[in-house]
N, C-alpha and C. Protein backbone atom coordinates (compact mmCIF):
# COMPACT_ATOMS: atom_id res chain seq x y z
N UNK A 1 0.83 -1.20 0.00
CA UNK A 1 0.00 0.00 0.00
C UNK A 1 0.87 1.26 0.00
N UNK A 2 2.24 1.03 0.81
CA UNK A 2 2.58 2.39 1.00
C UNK A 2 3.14 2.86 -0.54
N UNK A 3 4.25 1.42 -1.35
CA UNK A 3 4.68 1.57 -2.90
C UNK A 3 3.43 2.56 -3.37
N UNK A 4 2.17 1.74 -3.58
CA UNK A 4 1.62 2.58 -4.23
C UNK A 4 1.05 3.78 -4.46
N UNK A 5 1.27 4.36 -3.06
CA UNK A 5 1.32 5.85 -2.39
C UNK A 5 1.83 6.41 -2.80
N UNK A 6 3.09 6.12 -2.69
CA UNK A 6 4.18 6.46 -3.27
C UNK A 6 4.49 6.68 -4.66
N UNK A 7 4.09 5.76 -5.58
CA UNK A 7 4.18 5.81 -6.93
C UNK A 7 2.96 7.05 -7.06
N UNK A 8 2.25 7.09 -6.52
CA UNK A 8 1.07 7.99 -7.09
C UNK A 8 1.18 9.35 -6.63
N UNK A 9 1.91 9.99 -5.70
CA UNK A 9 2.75 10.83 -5.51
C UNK A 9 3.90 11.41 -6.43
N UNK A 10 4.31 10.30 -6.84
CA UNK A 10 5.58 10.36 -7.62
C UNK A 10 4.84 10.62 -9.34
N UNK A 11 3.93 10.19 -9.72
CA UNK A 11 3.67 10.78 -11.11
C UNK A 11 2.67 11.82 -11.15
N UNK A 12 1.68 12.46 -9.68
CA UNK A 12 1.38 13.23 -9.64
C UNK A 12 2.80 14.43 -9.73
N UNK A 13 3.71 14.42 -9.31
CA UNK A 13 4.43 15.68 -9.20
C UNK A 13 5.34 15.26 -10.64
N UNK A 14 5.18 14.26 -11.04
CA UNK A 14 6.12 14.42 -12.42
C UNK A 14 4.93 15.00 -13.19
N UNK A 15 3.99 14.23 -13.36
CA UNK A 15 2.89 15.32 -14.55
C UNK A 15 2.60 16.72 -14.01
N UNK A 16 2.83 17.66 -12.54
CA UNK A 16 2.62 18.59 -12.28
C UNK A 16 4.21 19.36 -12.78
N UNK A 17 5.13 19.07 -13.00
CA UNK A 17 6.04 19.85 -13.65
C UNK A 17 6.00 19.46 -15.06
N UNK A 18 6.02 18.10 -15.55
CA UNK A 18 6.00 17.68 -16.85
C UNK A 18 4.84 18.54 -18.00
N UNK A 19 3.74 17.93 -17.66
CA UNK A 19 2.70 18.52 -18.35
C UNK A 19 2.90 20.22 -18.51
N UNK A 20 3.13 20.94 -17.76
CA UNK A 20 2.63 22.34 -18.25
C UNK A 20 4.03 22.40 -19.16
N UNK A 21 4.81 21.89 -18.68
CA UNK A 21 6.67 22.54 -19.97
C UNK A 21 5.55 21.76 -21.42
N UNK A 22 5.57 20.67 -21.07
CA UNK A 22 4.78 19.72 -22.98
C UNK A 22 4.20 21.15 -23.15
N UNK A 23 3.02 21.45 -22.44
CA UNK A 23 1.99 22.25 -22.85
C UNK A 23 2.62 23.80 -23.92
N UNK A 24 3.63 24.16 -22.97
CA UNK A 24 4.32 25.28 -22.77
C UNK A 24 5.19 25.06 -24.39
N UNK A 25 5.71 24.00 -24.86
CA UNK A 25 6.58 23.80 -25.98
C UNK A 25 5.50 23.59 -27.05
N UNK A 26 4.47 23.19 -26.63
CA UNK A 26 3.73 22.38 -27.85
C UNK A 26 3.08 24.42 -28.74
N UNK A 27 2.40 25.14 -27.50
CA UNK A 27 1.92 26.46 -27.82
C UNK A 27 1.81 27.05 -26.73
N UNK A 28 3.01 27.91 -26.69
CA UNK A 28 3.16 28.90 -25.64
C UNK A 28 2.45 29.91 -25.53
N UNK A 29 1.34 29.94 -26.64
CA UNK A 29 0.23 31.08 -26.41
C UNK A 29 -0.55 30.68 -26.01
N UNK A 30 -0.86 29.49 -26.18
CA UNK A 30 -1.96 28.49 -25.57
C UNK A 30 -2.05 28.53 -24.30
N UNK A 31 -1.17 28.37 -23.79
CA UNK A 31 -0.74 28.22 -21.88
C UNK A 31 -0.98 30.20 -21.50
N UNK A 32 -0.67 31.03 -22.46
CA UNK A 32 -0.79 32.29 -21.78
C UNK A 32 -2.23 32.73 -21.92
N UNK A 33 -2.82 31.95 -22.96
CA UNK A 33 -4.62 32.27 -22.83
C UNK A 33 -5.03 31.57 -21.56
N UNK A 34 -4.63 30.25 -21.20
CA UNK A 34 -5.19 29.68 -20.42
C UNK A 34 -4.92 30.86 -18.94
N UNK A 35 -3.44 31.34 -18.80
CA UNK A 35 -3.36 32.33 -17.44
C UNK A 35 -4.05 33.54 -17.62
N UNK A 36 -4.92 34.00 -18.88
CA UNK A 36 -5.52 35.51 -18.59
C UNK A 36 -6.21 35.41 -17.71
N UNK A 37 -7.03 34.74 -17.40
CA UNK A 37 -8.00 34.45 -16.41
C UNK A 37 -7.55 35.06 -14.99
N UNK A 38 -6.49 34.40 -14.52
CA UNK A 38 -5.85 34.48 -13.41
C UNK A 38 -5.17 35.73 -13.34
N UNK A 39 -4.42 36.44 -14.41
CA UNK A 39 -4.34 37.70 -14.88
C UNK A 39 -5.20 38.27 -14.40
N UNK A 40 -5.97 38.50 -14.77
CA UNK A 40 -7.34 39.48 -14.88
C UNK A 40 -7.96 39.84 -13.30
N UNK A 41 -7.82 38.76 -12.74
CA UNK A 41 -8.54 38.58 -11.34
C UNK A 41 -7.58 39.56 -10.47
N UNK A 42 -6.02 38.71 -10.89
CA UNK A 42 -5.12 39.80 -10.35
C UNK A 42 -4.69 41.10 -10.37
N UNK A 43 -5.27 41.62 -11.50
CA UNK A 43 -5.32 43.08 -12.07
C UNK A 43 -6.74 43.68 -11.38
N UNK A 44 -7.65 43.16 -11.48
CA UNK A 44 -9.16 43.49 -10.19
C UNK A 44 -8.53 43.97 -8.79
N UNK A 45 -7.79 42.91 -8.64
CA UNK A 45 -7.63 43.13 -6.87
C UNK A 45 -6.81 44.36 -6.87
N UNK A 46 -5.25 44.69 -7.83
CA UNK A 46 -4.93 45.92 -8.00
C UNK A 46 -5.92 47.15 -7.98
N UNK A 47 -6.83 47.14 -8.32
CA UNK A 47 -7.59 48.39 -8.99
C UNK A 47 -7.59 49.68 -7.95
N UNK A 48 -7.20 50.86 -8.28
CA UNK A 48 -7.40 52.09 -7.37
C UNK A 48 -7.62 53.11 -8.17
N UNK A 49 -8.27 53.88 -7.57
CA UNK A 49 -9.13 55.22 -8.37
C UNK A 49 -8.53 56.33 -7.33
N UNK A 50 -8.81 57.60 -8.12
CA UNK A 50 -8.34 58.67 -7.31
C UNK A 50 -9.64 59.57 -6.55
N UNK A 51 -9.15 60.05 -6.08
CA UNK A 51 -10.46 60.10 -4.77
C UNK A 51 -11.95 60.94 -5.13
N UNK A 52 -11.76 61.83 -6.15
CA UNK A 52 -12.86 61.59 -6.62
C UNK A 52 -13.71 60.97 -7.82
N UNK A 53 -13.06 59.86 -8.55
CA UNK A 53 -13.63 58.87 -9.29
C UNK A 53 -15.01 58.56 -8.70
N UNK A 54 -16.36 58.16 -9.29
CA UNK A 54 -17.48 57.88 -8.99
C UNK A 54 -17.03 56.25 -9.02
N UNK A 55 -18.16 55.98 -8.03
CA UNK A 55 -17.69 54.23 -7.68
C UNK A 55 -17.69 53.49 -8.55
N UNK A 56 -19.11 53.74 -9.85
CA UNK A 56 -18.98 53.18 -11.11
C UNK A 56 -17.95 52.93 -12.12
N UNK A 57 -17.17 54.04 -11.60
CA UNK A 57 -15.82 54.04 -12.50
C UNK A 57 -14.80 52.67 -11.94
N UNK A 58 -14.58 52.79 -10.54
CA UNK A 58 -14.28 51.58 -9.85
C UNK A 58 -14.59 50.16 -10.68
N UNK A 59 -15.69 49.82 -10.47
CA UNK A 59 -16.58 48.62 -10.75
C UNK A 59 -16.52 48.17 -12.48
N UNK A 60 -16.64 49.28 -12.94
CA UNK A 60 -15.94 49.40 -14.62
C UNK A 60 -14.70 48.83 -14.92
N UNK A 61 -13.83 49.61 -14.23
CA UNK A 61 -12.28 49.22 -14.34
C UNK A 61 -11.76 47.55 -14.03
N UNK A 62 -12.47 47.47 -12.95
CA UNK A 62 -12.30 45.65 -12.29
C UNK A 62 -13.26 44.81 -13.24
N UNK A 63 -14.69 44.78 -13.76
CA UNK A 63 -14.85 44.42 -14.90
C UNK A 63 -14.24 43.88 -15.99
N UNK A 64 -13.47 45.21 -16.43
CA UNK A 64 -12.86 45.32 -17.39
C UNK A 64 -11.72 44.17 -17.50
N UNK A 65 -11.11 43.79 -16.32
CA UNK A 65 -10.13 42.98 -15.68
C UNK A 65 -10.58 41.59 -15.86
N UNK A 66 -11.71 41.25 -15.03
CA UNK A 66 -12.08 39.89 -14.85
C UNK A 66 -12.76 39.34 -16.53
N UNK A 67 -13.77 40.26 -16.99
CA UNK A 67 -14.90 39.84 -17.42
C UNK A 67 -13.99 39.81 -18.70
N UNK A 68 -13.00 40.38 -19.25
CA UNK A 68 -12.19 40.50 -20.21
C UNK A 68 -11.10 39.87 -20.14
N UNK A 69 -11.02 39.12 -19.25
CA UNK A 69 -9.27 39.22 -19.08
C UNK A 69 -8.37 40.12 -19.15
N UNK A 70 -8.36 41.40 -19.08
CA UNK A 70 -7.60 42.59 -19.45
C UNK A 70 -6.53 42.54 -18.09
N UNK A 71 -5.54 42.46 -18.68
CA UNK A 71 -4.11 42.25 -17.43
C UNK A 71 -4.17 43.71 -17.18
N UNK A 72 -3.94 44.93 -18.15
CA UNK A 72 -4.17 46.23 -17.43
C UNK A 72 -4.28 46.70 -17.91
N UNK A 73 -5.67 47.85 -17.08
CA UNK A 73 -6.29 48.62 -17.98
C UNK A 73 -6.39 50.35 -17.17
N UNK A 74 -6.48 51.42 -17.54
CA UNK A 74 -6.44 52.38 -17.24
C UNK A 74 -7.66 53.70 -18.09
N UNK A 75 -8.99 53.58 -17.08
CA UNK A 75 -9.64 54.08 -17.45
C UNK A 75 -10.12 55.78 -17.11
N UNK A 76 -10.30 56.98 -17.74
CA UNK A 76 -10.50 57.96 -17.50
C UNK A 76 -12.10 58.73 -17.54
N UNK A 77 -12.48 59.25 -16.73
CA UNK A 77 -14.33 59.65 -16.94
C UNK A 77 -13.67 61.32 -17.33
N UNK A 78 -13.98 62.23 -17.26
CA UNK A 78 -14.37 63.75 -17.82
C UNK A 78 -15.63 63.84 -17.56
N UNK A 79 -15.75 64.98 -16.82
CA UNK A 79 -17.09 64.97 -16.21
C UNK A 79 -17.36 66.21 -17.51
N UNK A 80 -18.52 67.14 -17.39
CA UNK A 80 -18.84 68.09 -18.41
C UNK A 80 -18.14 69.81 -17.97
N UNK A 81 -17.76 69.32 -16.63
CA UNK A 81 -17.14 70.33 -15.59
C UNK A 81 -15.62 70.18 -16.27
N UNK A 82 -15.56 70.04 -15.95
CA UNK A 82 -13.61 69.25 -17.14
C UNK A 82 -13.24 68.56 -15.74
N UNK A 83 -13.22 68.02 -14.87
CA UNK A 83 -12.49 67.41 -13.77
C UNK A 83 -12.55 65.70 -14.51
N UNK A 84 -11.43 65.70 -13.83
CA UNK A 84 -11.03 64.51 -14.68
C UNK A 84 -10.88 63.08 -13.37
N UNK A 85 -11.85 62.36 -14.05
CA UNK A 85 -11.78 60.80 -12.89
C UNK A 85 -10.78 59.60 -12.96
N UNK A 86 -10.28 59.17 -12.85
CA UNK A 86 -9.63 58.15 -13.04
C UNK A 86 -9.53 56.71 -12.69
N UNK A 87 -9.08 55.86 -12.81
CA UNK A 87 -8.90 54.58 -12.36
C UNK A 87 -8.20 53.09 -12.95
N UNK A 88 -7.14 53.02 -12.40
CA UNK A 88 -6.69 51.94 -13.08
C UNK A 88 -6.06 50.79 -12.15
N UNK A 89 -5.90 49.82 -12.98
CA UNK A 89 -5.26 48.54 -12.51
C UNK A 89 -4.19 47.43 -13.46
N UNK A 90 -3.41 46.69 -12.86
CA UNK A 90 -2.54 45.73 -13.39
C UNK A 90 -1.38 46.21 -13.07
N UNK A 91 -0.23 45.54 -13.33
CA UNK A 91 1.53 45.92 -13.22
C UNK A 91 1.68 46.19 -14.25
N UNK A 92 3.24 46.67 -14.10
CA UNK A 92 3.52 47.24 -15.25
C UNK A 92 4.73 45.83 -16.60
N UNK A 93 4.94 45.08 -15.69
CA UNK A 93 5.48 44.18 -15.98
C UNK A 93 4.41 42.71 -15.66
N UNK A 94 5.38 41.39 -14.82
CA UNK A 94 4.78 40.11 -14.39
C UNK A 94 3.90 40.95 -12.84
N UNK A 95 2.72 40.30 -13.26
CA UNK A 95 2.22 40.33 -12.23
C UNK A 95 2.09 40.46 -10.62
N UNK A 96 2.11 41.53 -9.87
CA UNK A 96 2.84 40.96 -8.30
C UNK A 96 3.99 41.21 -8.11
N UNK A 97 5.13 41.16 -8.94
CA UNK A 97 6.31 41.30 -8.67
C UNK A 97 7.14 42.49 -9.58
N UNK A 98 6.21 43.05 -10.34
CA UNK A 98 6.66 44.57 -10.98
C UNK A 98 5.82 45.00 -9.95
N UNK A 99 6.08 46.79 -10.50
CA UNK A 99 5.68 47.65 -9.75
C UNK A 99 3.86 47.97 -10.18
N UNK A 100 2.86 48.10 -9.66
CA UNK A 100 1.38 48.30 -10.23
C UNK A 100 1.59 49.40 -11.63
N UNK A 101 0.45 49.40 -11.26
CA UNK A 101 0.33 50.72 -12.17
C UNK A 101 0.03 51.83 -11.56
N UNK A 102 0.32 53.52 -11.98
CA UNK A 102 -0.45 54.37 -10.88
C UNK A 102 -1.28 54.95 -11.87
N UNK A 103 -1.73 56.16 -11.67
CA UNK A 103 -2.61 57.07 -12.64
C UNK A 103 -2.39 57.84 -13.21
N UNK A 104 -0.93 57.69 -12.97
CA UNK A 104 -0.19 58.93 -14.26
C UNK A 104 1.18 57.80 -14.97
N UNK A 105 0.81 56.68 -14.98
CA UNK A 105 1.55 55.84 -15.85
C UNK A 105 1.16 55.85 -17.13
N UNK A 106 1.94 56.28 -17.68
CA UNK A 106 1.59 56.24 -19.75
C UNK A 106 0.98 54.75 -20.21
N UNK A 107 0.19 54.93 -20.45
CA UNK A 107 -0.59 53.63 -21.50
C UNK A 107 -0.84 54.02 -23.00
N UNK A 108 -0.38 52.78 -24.07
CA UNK A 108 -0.61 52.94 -25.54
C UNK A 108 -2.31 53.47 -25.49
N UNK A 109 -2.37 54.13 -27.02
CA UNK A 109 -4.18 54.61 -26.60
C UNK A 109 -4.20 53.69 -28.61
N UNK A 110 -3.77 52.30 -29.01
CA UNK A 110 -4.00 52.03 -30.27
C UNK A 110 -5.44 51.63 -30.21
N UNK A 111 -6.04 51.09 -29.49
CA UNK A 111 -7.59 50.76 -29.50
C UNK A 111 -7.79 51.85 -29.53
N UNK A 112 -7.97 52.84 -29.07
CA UNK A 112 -8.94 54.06 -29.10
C UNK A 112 -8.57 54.92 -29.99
N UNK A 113 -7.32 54.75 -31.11
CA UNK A 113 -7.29 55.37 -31.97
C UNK A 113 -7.73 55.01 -33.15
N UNK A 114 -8.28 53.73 -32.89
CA UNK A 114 -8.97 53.22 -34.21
C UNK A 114 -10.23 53.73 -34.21
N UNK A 115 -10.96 53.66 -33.20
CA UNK A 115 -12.02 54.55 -32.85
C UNK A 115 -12.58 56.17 -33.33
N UNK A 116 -11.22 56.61 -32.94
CA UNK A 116 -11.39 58.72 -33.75
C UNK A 116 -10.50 58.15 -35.06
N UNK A 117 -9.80 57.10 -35.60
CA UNK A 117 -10.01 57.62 -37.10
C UNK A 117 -10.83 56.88 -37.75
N UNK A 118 -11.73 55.97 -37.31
CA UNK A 118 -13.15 55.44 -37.90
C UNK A 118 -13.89 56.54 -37.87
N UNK A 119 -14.13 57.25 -36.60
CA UNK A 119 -14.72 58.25 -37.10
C UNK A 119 -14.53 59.85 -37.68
N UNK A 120 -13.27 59.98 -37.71
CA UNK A 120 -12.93 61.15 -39.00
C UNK A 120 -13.01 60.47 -40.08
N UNK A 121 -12.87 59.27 -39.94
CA UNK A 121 -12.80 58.79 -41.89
C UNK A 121 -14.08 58.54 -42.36
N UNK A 122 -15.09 58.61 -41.65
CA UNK A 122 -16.43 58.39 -42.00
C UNK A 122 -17.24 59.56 -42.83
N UNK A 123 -16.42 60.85 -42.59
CA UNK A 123 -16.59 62.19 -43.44
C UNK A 123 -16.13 62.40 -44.70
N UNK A 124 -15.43 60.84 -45.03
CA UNK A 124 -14.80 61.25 -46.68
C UNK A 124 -15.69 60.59 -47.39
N UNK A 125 -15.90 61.32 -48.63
CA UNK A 125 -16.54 60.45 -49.03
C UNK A 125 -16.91 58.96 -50.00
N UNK A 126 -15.98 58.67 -50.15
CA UNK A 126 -15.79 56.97 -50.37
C UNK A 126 -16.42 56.28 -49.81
N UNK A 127 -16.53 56.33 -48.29
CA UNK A 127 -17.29 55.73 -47.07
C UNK A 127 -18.50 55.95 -46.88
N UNK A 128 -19.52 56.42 -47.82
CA UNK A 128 -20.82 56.53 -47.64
C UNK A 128 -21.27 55.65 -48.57
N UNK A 129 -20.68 54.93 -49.65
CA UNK A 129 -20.58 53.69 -50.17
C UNK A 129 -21.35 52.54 -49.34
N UNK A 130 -22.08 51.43 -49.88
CA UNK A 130 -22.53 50.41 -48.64
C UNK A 130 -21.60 49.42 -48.78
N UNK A 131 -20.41 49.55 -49.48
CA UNK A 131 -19.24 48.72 -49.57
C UNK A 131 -18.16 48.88 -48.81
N UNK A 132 -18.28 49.79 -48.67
CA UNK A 132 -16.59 50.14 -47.53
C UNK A 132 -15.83 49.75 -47.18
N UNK A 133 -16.50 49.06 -46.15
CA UNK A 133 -15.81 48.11 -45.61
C UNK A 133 -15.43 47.00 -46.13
N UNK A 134 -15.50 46.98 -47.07
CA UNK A 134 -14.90 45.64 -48.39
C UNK A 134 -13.68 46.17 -49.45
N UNK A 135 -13.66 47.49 -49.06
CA UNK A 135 -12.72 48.30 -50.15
C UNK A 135 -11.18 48.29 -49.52
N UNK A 136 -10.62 48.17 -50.95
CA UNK A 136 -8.92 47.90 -50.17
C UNK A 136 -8.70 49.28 -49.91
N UNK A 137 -7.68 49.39 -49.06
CA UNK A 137 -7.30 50.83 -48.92
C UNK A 137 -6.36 51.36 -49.71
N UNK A 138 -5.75 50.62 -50.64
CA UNK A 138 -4.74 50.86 -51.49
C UNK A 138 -5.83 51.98 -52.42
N UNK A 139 -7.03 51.60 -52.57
CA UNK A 139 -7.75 52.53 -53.64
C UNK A 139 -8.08 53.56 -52.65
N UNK A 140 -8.79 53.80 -51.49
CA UNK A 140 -8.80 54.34 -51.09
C UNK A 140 -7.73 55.82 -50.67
N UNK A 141 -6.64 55.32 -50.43
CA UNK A 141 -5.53 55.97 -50.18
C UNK A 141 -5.38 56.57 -51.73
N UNK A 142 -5.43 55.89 -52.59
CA UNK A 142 -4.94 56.37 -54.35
C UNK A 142 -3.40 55.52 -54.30
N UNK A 143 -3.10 54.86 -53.66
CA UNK A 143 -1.97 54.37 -54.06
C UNK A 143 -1.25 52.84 -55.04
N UNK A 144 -0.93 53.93 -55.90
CA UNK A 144 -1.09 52.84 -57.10
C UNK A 144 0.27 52.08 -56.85
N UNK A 145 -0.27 50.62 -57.54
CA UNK A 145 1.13 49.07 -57.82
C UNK A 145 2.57 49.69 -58.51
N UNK A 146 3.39 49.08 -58.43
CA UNK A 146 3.66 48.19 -57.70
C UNK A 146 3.52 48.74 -55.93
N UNK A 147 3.84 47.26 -55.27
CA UNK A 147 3.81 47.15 -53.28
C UNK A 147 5.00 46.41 -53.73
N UNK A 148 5.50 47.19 -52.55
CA UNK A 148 7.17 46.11 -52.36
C UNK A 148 6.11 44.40 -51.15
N UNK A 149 5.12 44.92 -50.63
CA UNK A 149 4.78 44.00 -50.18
C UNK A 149 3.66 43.53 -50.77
N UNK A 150 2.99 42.33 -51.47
CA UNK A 150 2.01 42.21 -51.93
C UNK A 150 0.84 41.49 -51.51
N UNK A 151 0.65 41.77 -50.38
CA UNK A 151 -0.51 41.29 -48.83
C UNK A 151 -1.09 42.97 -48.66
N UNK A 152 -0.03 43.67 -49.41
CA UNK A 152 -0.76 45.51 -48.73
C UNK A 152 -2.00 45.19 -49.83
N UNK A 153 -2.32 45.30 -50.97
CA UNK A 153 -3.53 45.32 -51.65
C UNK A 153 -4.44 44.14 -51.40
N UNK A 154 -4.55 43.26 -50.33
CA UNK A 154 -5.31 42.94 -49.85
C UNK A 154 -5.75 43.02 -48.31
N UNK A 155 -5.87 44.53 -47.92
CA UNK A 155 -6.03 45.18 -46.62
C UNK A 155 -7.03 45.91 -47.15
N UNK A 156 -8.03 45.60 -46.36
CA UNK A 156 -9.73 45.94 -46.34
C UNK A 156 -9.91 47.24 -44.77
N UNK A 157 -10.87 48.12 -45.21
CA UNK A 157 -10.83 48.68 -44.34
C UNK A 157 -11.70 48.15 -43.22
N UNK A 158 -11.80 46.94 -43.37
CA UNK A 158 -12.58 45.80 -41.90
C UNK A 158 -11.32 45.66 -41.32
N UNK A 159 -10.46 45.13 -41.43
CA UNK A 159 -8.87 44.19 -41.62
C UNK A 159 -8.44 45.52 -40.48
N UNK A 160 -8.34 47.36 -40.81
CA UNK A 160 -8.04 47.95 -40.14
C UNK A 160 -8.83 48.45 -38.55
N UNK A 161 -9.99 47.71 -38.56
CA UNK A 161 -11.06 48.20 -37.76
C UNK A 161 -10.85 47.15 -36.69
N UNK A 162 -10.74 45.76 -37.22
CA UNK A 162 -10.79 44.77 -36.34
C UNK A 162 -9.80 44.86 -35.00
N UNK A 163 -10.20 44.66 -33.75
CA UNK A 163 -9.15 44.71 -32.87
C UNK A 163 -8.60 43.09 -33.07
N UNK A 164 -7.29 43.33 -32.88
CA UNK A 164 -6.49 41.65 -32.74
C UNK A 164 -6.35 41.55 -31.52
N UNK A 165 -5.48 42.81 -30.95
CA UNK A 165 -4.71 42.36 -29.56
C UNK A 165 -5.07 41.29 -28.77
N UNK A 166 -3.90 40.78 -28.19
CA UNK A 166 -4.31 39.23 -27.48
C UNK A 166 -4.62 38.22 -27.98
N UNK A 167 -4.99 38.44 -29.63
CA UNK A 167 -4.98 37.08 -30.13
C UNK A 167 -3.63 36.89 -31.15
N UNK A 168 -3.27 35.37 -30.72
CA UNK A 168 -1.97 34.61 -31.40
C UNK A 168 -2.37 34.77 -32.94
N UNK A 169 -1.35 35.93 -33.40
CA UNK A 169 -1.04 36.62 -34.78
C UNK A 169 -0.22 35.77 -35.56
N UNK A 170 0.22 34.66 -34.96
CA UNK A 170 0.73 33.60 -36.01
C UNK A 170 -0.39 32.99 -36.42
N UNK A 171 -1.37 32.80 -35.95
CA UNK A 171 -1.83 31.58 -36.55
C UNK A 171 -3.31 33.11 -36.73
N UNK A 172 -3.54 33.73 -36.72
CA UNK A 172 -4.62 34.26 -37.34
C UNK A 172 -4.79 34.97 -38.52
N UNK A 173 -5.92 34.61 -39.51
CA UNK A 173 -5.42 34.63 -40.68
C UNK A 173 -6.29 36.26 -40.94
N UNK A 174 -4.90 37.12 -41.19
CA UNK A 174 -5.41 39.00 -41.23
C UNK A 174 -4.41 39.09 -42.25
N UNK A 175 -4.61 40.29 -43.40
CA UNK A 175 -3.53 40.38 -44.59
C UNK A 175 -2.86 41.38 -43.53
N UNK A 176 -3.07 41.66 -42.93
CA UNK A 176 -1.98 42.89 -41.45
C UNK A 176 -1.01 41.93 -40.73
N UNK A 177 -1.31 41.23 -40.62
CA UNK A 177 -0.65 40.16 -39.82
C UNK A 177 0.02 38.55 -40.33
N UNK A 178 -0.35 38.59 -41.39
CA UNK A 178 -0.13 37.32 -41.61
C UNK A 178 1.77 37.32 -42.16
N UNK A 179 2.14 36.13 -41.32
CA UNK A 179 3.44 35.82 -41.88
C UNK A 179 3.98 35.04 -42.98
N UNK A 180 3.06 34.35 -43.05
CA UNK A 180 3.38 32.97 -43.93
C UNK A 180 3.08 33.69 -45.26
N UNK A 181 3.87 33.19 -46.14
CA UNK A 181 3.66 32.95 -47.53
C UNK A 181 4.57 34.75 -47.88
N UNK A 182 5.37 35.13 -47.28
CA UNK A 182 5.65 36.26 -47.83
C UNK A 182 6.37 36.26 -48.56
């Protein structure tokens, strides 16, 4: 009885180091989707607002964390007064062992710039078309062949709208992203 205690001990802790390295070699993005989760929760418990943020802003921000997986996020309100709310969460590095984030830490704004030039570009008029979003931007832009790269004339102005971030850009098939076949 005790051997077999023993043995079952013994391949529990070999498959508890074994298995996640397989996992880890086979798709190392695979294993980092599986930790957003745990990410996310841990970026919640970070969360701090500045003292006069409305609580909603709070509850938004940690949301944003769990319900998304968002490792870190840094959200701002503007009231109509101009006072400005804040609130954010996550590290700035690994989790726990970098430093958090505070509220005057610089964050990229590329999601939200797709946002104001979707909507300045919605004033030209090409885009009142019910095609648009099917149109390469090479015509759009006026920029005529040759492309030193030839994946640019098949970039749709969907292709520029779509958010990727967080998803494994090797294997997703975007003419923005794609590696293979160049």
């Amino acid at each position: 009885m005790r051997l077999l205690y023993r043995l079952l001990v013994y391949i529990l802790l070999l498959g508890a180091i074994f298995l996640p390295w397989l996992a880890w070699e086979n798709d190392s993005n695979q294993v980092r989707r599986w930790l957003y989760p745990l990410k996310g929760q841990l970026a919640a418990w970070s969360t701090h607002c500045d003292v006069q943020a409305p609580l909603w802003l709070g509850t938004l921000t940690k949301d944003m964390a769990i319900k998304h997986d968002s490792p870190a996020n840094q959200v701002v309100f503007v009231t109509r007064s101009g006072a400005v709310n804040a609130c954010v969460n996550g590290w700035q590095d690994t989790p726990i062992f970098s430093p958090r984030l505070e509220l005057d830490t610089p964050m990229r704004l590329a999601s939200l710039s797709k946002i104001v030039s979707f909507i300045g570009m919605t004033d030209i008029p090409v885009f009142q078309r019910a095609d648009w979003l099917s149109m390469p931007l090479v015509d759009i832009l006026a920029i005529p062949p040759p492309y030193v790269d030839k994946l640019v004339e098949n970039i749709r102005v969907r292709n520029l709208l779509n958010h990727s971030a967080g998803f494994d850009r090797l294997k997703t098939e975007d003419p923005i992203t794609r590696f293979q076949n160049l």
